[in-house]
Protein backbone atom coordinates (compact mmCIF):
# COMPACT_ATOMS: atom_id res chain seq x y z
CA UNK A 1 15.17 25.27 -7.07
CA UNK A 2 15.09 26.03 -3.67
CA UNK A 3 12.19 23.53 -2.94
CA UNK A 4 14.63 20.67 -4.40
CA UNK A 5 17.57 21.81 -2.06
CA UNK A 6 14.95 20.77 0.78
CA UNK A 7 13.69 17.64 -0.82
CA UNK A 8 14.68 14.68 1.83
CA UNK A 9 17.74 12.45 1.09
CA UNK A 10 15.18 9.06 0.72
CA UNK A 11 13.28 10.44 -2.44
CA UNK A 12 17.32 10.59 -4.00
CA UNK A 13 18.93 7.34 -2.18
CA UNK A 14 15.82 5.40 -2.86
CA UNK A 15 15.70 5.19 -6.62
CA UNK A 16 19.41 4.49 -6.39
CA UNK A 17 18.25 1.76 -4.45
CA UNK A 18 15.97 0.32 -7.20
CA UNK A 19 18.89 1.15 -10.26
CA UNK A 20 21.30 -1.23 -8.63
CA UNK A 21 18.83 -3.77 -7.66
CA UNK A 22 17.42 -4.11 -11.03
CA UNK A 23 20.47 -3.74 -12.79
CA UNK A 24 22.00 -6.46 -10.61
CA UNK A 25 18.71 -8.73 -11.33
CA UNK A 26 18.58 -8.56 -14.95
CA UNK A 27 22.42 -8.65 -15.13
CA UNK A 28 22.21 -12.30 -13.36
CA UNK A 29 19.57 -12.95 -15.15
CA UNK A 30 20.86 -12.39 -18.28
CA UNK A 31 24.02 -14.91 -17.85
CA UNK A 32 21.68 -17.30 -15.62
CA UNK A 33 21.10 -20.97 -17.12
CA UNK A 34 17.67 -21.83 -16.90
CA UNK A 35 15.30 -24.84 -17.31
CA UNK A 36 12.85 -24.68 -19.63
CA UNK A 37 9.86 -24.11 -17.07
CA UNK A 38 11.79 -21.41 -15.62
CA UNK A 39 12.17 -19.68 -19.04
CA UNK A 40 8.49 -20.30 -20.17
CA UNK A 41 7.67 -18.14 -16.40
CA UNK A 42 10.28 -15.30 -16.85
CA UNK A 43 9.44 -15.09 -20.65
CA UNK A 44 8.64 -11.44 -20.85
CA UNK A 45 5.01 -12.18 -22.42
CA UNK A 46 4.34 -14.41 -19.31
CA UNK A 47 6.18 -12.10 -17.20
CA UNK A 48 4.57 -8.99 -18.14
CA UNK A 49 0.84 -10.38 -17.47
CA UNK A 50 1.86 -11.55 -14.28
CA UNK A 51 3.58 -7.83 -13.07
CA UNK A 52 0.61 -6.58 -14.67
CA UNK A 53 -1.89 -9.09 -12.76
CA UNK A 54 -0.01 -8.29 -9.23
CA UNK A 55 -0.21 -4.25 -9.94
CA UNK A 56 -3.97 -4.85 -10.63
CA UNK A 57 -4.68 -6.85 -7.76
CA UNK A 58 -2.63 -4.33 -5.62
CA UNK A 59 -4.38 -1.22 -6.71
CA UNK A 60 -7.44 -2.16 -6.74
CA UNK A 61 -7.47 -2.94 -3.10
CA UNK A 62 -5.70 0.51 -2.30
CA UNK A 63 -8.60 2.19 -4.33
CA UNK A 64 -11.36 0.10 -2.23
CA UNK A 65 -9.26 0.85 1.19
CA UNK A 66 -8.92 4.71 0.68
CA UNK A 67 -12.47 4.26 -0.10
CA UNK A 68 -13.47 3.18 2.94
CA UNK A 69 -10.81 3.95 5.23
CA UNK A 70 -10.27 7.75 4.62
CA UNK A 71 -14.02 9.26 4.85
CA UNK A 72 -14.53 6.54 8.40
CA UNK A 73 -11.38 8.22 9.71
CA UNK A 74 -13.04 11.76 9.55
CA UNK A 75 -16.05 10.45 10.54
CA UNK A 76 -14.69 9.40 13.65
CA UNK A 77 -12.46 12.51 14.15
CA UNK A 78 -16.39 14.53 14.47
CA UNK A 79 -17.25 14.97 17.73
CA UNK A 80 -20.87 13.05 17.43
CA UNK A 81 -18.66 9.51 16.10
CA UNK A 82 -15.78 10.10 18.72
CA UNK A 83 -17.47 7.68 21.10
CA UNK A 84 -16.83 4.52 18.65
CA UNK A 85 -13.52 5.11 17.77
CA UNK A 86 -12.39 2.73 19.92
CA UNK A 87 -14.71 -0.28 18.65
CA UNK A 88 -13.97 1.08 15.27
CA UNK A 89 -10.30 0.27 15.26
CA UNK A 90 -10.01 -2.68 17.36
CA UNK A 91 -12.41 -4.10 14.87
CA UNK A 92 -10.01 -2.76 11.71
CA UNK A 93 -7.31 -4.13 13.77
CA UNK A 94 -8.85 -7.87 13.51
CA UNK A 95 -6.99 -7.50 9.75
CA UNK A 96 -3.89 -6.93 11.00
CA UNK A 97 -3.79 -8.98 13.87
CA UNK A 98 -4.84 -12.43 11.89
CA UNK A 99 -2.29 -13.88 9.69
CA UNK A 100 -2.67 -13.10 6.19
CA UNK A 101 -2.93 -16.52 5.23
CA UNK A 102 -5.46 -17.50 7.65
CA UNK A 103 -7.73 -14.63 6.59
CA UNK A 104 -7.59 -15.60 3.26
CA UNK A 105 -8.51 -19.18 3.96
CA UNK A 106 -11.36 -17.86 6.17
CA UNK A 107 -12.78 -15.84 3.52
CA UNK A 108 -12.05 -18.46 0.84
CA UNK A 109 -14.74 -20.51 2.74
CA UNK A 110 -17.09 -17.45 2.55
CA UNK A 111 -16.39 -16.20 -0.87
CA UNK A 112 -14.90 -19.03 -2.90
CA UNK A 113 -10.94 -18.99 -4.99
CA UNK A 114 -10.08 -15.55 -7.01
CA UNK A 115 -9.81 -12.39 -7.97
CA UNK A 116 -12.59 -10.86 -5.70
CA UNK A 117 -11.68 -12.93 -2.60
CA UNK A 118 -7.93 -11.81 -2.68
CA UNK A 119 -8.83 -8.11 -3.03
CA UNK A 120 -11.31 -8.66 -0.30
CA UNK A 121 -8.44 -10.01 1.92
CA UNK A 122 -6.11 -7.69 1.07
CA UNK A 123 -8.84 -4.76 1.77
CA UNK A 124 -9.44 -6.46 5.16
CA UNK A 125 -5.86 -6.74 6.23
CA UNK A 126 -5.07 -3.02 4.90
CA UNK A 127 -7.28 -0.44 6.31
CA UNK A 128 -5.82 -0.18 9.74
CA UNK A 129 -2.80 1.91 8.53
CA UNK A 130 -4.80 4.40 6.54
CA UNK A 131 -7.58 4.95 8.83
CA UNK A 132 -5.58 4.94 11.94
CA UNK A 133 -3.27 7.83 10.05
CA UNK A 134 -6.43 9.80 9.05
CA UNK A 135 -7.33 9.85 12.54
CA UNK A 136 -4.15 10.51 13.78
CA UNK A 137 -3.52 13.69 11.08
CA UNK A 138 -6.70 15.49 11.78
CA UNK A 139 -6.39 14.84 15.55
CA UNK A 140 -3.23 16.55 15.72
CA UNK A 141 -4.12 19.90 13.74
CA UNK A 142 -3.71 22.59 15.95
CA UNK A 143 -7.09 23.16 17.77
CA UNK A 144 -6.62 26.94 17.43
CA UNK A 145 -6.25 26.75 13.87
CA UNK A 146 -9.67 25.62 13.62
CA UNK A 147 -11.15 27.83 16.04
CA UNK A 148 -9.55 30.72 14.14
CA UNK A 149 -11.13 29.31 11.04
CA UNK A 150 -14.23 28.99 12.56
CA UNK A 151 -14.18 32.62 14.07
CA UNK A 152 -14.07 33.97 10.62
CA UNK A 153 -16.91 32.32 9.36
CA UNK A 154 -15.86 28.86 8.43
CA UNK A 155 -18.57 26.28 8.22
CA UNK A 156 -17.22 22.71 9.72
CA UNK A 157 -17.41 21.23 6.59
CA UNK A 158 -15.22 24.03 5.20
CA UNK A 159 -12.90 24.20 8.16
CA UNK A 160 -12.37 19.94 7.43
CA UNK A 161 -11.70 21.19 3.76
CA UNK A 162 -9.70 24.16 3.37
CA UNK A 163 -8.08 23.75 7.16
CA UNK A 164 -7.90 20.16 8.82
CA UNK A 165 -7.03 17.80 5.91
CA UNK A 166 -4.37 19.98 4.12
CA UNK A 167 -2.59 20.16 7.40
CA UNK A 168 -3.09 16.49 7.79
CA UNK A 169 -2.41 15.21 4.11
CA UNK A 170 1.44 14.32 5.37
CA UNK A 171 -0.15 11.83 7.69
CA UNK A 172 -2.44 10.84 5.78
CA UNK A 173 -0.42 9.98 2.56
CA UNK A 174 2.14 8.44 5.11
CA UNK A 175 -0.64 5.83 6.15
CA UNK A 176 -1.48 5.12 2.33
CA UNK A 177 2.14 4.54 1.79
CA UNK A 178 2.63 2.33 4.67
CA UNK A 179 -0.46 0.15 3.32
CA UNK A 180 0.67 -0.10 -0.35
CA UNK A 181 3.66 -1.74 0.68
CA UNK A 182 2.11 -3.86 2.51
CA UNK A 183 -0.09 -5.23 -0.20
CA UNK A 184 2.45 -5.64 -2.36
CA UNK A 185 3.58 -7.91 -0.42
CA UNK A 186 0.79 -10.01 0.87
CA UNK A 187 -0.97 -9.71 -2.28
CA UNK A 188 1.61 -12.82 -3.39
CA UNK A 189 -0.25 -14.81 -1.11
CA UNK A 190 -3.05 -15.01 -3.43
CA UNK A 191 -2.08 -16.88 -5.49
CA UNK A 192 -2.78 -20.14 -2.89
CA UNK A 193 -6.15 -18.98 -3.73
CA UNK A 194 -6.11 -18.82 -7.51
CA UNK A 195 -5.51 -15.48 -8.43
CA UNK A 196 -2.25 -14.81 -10.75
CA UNK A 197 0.33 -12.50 -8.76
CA UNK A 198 3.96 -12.33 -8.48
CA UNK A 199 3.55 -14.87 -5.47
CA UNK A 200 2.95 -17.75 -8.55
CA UNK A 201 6.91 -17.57 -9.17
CA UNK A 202 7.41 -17.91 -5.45
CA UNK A 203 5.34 -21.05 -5.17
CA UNK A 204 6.10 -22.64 -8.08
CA UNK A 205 9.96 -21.83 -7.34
CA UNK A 206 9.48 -23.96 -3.87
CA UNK A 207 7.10 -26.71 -5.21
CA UNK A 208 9.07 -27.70 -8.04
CA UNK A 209 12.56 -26.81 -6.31
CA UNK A 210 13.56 -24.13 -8.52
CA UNK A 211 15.45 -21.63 -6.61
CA UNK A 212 16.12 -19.19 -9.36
CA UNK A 213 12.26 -18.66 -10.06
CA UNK A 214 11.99 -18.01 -5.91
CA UNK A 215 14.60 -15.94 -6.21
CA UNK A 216 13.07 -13.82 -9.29
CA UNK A 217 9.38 -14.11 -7.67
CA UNK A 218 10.75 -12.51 -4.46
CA UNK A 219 13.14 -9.93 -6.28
CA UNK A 220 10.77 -8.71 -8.61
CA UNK A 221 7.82 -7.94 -5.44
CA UNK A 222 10.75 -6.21 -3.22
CA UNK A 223 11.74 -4.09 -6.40
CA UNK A 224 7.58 -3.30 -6.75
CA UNK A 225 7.19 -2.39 -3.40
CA UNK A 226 10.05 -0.58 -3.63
CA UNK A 227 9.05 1.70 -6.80
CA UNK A 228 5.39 2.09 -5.04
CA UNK A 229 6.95 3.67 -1.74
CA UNK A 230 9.05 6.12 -4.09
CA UNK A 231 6.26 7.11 -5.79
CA UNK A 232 4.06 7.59 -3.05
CA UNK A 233 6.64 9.44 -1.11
CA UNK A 234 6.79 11.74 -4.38
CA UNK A 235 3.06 12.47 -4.11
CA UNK A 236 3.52 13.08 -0.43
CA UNK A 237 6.32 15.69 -1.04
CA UNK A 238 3.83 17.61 -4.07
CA UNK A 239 0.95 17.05 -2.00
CA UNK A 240 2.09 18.43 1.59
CA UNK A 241 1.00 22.18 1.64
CA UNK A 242 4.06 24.46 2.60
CA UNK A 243 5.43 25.19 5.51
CA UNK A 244 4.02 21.73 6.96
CA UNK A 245 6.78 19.49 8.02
């Protein structure tokens, strides 16, 4: 009980959020008058496989970015890899720096049109949040604390275990969070390259001058973005040890 008293006003107010932006979508769209191509893509059947096809895309990105991103940052964080921490990130800042859509044209030449070239995009233009964040949390543990640990006997790999990443899991999961959303949202963008995602209503809403489908398309990936960030700031709330802000 007392551990909910604390919880922080944005895990409430944000699912609030979603309630009244859903219920004000599907309220429209309930009384909206729609053609028949926008009713054959917000038919639930269609509409399901492409929410499902978007969360797929998204996910299995994150998976591949945590991956990769999480076990580099602690690498670099060891006193041996400190020296190319600097090449490190400028080079997983190349993502981030490059528009989205330009790195997915780039690797379209490389890779060819679907699936596995968008989540290779989308892995590219990710990785900077997490892995800056794991550096970042582990940095900033208290350098006593680990001397402490290591006085009584810790090993290093033990100390990184039971010492460093619980104290920097806050971070950490912050960084995750922060790169979910943003492949939510740039994970639309795959569909210029042939794989399904929300981003298909967007298109097809401006190419055949539908605004109600661009409307729904862009609706639908804010209220998936927003549901992600809720969740993940609910696993950052279990996961955060006590006693760490």
């Amino acid at each position: 009980m007392n551990r909910l008293r604390r919880t922080p006003m944005d895990v409430w107010f944000e699912p609030l959020l979603i309630v009244i932006i859903g219920v004000s979508y599907f309220t429209w769209y309930a009384g909206a008058t729609l053609t028949p191509t926008e009713q054959a893509s917000l038919g639930w059947e269609n509409l399901q496989n492409t929410i499902f096809d978007h969360i797929k895309l998204t996910l299995t990105a994150t998976v591949i970015v945590i991956a990769i991103a999480i076990p580099l940052g602690i690498l670099l964080t060891r006193d041996k890899a400190r020296p190319y921490k600097p090449f490190v990130i400028n080079f997983a800042n190349v993502g981030q720096a490059a528009p989205a859509v330009g790195l997915i044209v780039l690797l379209t030449m490389w890779l060819g049109t679907g699936f596995r070239t968008a989540v290779v995009g989308l892995v590219v233009y990710a990785i900077l949040p997490i892995l800056q964040n794991t550096i970042i949390g582990i940095d900033q543990v208290d350098k006593r604390t680990i001397e402490a640990a290591r006085g009584i006997g810790f090993s290093g790999v033990r100390t990184l275990a039971q010492v460093e990443l619980p104290l920097a899991v806050p971070v950490i999961l912050n960084g995750v969070r922060t790169a979910l959303v943003i492949l939510v949202g740039t994970a639309t963008l795959s569909t210029f390259i042939g794989a399904t995602s929300l981003g298909t209503l967007i298109t097809t809403g401006v190419t055949l001058f539908l605004p109600k489908l661009l409307i729904s398309g862009a609706i639908l990936v804010a209220l998936l973005a927003l549901i992600i960030d809720w969740l993940g700031r609910l696993v950052e709330l279990v996961a955060t040890p006590r006693g760490v802000a």
